[in-house]
Protein backbone atom coordinates (compact mmCIF):
# COMPACT_ATOMS: atom_id res chain seq x y z
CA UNK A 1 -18.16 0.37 5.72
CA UNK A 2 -15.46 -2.00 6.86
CA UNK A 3 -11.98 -0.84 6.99
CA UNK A 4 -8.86 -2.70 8.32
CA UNK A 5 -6.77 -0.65 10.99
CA UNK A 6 -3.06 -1.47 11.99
CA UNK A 7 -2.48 -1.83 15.59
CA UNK A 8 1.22 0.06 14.84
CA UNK A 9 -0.27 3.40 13.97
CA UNK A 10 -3.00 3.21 16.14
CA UNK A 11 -1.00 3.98 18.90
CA UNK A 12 -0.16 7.46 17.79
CA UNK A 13 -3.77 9.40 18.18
CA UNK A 14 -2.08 11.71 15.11
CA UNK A 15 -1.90 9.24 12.83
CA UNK A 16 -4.98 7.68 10.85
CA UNK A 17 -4.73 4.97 8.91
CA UNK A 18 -7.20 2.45 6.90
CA UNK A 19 -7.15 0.28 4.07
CA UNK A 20 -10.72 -0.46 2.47
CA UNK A 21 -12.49 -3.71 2.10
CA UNK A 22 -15.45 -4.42 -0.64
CA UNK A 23 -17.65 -3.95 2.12
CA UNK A 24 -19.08 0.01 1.72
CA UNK A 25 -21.85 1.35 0.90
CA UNK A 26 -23.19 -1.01 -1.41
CA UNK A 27 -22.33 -4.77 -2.82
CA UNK A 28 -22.51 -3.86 -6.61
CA UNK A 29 -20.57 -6.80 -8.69
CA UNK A 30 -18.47 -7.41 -10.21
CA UNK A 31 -16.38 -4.05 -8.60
CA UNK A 32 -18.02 -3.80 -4.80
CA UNK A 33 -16.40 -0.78 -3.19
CA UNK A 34 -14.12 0.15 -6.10
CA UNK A 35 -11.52 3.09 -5.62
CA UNK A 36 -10.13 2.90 -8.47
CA UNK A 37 -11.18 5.07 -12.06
CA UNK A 38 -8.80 2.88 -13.72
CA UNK A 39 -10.53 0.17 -14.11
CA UNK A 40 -14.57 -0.61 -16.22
CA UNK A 41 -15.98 0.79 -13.23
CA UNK A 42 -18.51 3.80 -13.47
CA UNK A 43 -16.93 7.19 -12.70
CA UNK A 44 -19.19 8.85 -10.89
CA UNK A 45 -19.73 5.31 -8.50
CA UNK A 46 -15.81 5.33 -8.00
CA UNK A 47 -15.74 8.94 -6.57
CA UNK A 48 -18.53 8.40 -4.50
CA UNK A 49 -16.50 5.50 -2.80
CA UNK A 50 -13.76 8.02 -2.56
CA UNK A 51 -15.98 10.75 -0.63
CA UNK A 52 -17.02 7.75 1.78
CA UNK A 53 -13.70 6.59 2.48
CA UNK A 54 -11.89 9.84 2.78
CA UNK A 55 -14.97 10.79 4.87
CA UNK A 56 -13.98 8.19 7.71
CA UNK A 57 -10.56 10.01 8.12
CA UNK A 58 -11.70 13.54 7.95
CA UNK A 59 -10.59 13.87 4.57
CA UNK A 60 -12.10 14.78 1.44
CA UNK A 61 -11.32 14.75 -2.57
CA UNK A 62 -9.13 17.67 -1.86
CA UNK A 63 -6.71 16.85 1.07
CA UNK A 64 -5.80 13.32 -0.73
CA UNK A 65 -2.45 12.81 -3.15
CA UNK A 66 -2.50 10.09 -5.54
CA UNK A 67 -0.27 8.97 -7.58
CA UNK A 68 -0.53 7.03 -11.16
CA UNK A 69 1.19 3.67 -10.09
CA UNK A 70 3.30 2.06 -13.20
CA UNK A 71 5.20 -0.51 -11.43
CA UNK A 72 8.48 1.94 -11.12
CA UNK A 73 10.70 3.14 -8.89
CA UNK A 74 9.73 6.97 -8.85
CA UNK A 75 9.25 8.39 -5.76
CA UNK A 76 7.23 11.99 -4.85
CA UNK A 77 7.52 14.16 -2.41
CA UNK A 78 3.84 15.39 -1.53
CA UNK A 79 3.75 19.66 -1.22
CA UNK A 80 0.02 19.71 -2.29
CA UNK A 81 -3.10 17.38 -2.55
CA UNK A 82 -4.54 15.86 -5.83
CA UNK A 83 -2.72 13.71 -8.97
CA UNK A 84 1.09 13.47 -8.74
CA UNK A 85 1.73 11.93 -11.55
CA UNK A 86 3.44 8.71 -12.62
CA UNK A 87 5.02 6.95 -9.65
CA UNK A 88 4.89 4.28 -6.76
CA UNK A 89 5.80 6.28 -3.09
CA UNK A 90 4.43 9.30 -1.79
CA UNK A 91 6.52 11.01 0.83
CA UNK A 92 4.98 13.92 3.00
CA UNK A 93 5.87 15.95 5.72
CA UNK A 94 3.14 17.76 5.75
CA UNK A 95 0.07 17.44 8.46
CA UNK A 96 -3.77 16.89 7.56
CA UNK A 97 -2.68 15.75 3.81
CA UNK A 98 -3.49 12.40 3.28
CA UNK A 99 -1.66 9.78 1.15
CA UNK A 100 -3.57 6.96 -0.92
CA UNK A 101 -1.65 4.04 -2.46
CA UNK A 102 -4.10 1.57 -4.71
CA UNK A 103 -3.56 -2.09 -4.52
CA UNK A 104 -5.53 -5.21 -5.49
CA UNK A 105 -2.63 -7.86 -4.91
CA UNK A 106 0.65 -6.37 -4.87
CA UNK A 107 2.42 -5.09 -1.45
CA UNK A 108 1.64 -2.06 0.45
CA UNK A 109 4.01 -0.20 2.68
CA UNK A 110 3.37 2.54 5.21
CA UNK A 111 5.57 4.55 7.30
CA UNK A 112 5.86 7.32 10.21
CA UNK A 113 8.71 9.06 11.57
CA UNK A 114 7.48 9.89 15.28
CA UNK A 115 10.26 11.75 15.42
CA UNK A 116 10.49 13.86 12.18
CA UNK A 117 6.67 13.50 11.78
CA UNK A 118 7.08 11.93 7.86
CA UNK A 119 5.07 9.45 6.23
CA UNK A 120 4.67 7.47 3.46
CA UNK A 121 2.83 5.05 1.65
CA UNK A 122 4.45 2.53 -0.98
CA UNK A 123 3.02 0.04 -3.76
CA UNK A 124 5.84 -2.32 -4.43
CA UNK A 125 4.12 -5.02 -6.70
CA UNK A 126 7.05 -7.44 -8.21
CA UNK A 127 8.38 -4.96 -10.90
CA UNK A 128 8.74 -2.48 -7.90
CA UNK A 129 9.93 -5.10 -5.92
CA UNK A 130 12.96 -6.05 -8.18
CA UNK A 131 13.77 -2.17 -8.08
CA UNK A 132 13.94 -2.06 -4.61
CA UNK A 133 11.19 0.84 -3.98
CA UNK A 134 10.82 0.29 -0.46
CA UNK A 135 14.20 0.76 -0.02
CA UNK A 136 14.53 3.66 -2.03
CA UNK A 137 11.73 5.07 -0.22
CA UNK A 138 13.83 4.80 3.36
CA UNK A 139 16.73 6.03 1.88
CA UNK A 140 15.47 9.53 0.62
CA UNK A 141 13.48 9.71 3.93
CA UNK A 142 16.85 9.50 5.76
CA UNK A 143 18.41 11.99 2.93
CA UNK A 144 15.59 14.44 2.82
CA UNK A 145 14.04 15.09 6.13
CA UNK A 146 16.75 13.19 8.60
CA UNK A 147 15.03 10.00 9.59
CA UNK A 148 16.77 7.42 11.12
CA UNK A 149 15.77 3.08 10.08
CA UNK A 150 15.67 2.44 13.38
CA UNK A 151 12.86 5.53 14.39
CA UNK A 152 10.61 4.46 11.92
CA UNK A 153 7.35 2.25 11.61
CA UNK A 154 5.91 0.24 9.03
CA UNK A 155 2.76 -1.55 7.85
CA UNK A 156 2.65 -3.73 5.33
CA UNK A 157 -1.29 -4.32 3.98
CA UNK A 158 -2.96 -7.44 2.75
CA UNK A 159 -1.58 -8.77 -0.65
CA UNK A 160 -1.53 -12.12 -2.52
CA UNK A 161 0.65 -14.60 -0.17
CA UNK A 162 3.53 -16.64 -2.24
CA UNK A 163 0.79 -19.80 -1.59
CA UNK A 164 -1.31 -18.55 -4.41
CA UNK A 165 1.28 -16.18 -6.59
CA UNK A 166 2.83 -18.65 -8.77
CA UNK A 167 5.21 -17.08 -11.24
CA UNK A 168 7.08 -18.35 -14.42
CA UNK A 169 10.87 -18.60 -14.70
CA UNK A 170 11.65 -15.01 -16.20
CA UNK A 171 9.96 -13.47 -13.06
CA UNK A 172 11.50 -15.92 -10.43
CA UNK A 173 15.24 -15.57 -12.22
CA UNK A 174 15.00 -12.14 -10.87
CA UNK A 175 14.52 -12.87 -6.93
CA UNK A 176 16.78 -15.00 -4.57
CA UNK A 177 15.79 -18.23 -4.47
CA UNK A 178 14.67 -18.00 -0.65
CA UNK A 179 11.76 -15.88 -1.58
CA UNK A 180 10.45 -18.96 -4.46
CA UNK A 181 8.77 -21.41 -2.32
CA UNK A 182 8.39 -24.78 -4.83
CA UNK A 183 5.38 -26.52 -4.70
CA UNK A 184 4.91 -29.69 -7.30
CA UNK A 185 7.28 -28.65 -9.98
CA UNK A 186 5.79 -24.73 -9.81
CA UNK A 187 7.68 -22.02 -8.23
CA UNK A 188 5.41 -19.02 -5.96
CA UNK A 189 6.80 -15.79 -5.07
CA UNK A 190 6.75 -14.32 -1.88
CA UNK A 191 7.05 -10.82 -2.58
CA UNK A 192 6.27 -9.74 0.68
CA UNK A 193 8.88 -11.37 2.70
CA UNK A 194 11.55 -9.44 0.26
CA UNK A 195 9.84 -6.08 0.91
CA UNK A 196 9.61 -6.91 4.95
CA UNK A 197 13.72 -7.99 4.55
CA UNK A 198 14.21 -4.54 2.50
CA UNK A 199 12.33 -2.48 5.74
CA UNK A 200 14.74 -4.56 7.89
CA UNK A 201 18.06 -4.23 5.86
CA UNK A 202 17.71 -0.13 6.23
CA UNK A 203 17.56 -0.46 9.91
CA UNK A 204 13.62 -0.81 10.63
CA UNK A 205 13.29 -2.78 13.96
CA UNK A 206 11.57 -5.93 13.69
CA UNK A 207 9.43 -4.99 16.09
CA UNK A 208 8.57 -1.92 14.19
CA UNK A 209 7.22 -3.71 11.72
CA UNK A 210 3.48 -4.86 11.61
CA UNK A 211 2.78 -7.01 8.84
CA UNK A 212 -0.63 -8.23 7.46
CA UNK A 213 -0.88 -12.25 6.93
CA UNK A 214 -4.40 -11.65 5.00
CA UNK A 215 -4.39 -13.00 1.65
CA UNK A 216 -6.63 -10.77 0.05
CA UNK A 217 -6.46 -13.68 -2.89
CA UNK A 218 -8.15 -15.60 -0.25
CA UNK A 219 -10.79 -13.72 0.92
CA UNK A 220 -12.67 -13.05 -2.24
CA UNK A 221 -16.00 -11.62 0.15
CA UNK A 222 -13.60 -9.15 1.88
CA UNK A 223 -10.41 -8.17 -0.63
CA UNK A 224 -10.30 -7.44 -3.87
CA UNK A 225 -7.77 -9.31 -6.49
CA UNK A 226 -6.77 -8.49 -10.06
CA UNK A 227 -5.08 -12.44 -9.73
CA UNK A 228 -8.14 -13.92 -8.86
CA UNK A 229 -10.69 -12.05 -10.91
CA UNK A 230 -8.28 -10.61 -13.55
CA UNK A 231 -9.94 -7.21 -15.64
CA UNK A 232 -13.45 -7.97 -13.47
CA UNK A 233 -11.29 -6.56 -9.80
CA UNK A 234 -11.79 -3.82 -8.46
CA UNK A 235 -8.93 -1.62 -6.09
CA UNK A 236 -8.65 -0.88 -2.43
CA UNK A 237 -7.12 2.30 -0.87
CA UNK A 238 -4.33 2.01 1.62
CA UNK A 239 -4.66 5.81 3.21
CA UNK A 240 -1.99 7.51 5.75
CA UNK A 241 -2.87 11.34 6.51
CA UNK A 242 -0.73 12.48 10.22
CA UNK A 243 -3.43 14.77 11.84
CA UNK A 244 -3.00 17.96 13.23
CA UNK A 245 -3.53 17.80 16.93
CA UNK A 246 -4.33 21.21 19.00
């Protein structure tokens, strides 16, 4: 299977990180590798794309935490592996317990406190985004296990780029005009840039800060994308587990 690494992480051997592709074990349409059971997607295929991507970490079914995403602003902190309920970041100090976010468009933020050895993994679609989740996130890091902005590092995974996320006026009357690009009379939302400015507003170094410039909109053979293919898309996993080293 292909899975797309971040260059950030990989230099700390006790952090693995990955976010999956559609290429796995097998090219089944119109889902490919599918992670998620929330969409028309067999069951039993879904979990078996779980086992395989877990697999490539060391992981299995029971040293993951999900979460159900709802486009909020809740925000868990992991103790145990398995369903967390209803919310959109994952916090975990906690080694060998890995943390999945789902995405097939909307931002993805990762981070890791060398220092307090926390991480977590955000999805800040635009609903998130106008709560301010990634911020949110930083700020109970600093409040509940003493992180400092400036210690920690960030990821952001592929999403759709503002060049193909054109929004109507009661989503764009809710972001600063900076982040609305105009192209012939439409208006496209960059929601990445405003997470990336949020990371940087609470003190994460720009160079800190690897973000992904794949549109997964774009690459329809690689990415999957609930814009592009609407109820027919399947997910991908972001996954950030800190490993246990002897």
């Amino acid at each position: 299977m292909v899975i797309l690494e971040s260059l950030q992480f990989n230099q700390y051997p006790e952090i693995k990180f990955g976010f999956s592709t559609k290429i796995g074990r097998n090219l089944k349409e119109p889902y490919y590798f599918n992670t998620s059971l929330s969409v028309h997607d067999n069951p039993d295929e879904v979990k078996k794309n779980r086992e395989l991507f877990f697999g490539e970490f060391g992981l299995d079914m029971g040293s993951v935490a999900i979460q159900k995403q709802v486009h909020g602003d809740n925000i868990t902190i992991v103790t145990d592996p398995g369903m967390q309920g209803e919310s959109d970041a994952m916090i975990t100090a906690l080694p060998d317990l890995g943390l999945a976010v789902s995405s097939a468009d909307c931002s993805t933020i990762f981070l890791y406190d060398p220092k307090q050895k926390v991480i977590a993994a955000i999805h800040s679609g635009w609903k998130s985004t106008v709560k301010r989740i990634t911020e949110k996130t930083i700020i109970k890091i600093k409040q509940e296990f003493n992180s400092r902005g400036r210690d920690l590092l960030a990821y952001m995974g592929p999403s759709v780029s503002a060049k193909n996320y054109r929004v109507g006026p009661e989503v764009a009357e809710q972001f600063e005009h900076r982040y609305l690009p105009e192209h012939k009379g439409s208006l496209y939302l960059d929601v990445a840039k405003v997470n990336y400015d949020m990371l940087v507003e609470n003190g994460v170094r720009h160079e800190h800060i690897q973000k992904s410039s794949i549109c997964n909109f774009k690459y329809h053979n690689i990415f999957h994308s609930y814009r592009r293919n609407g109820e027919k898309s399947g997910r991908a996993f972001g996954l950030i587990v800190r490993r246990e080293i002897k």
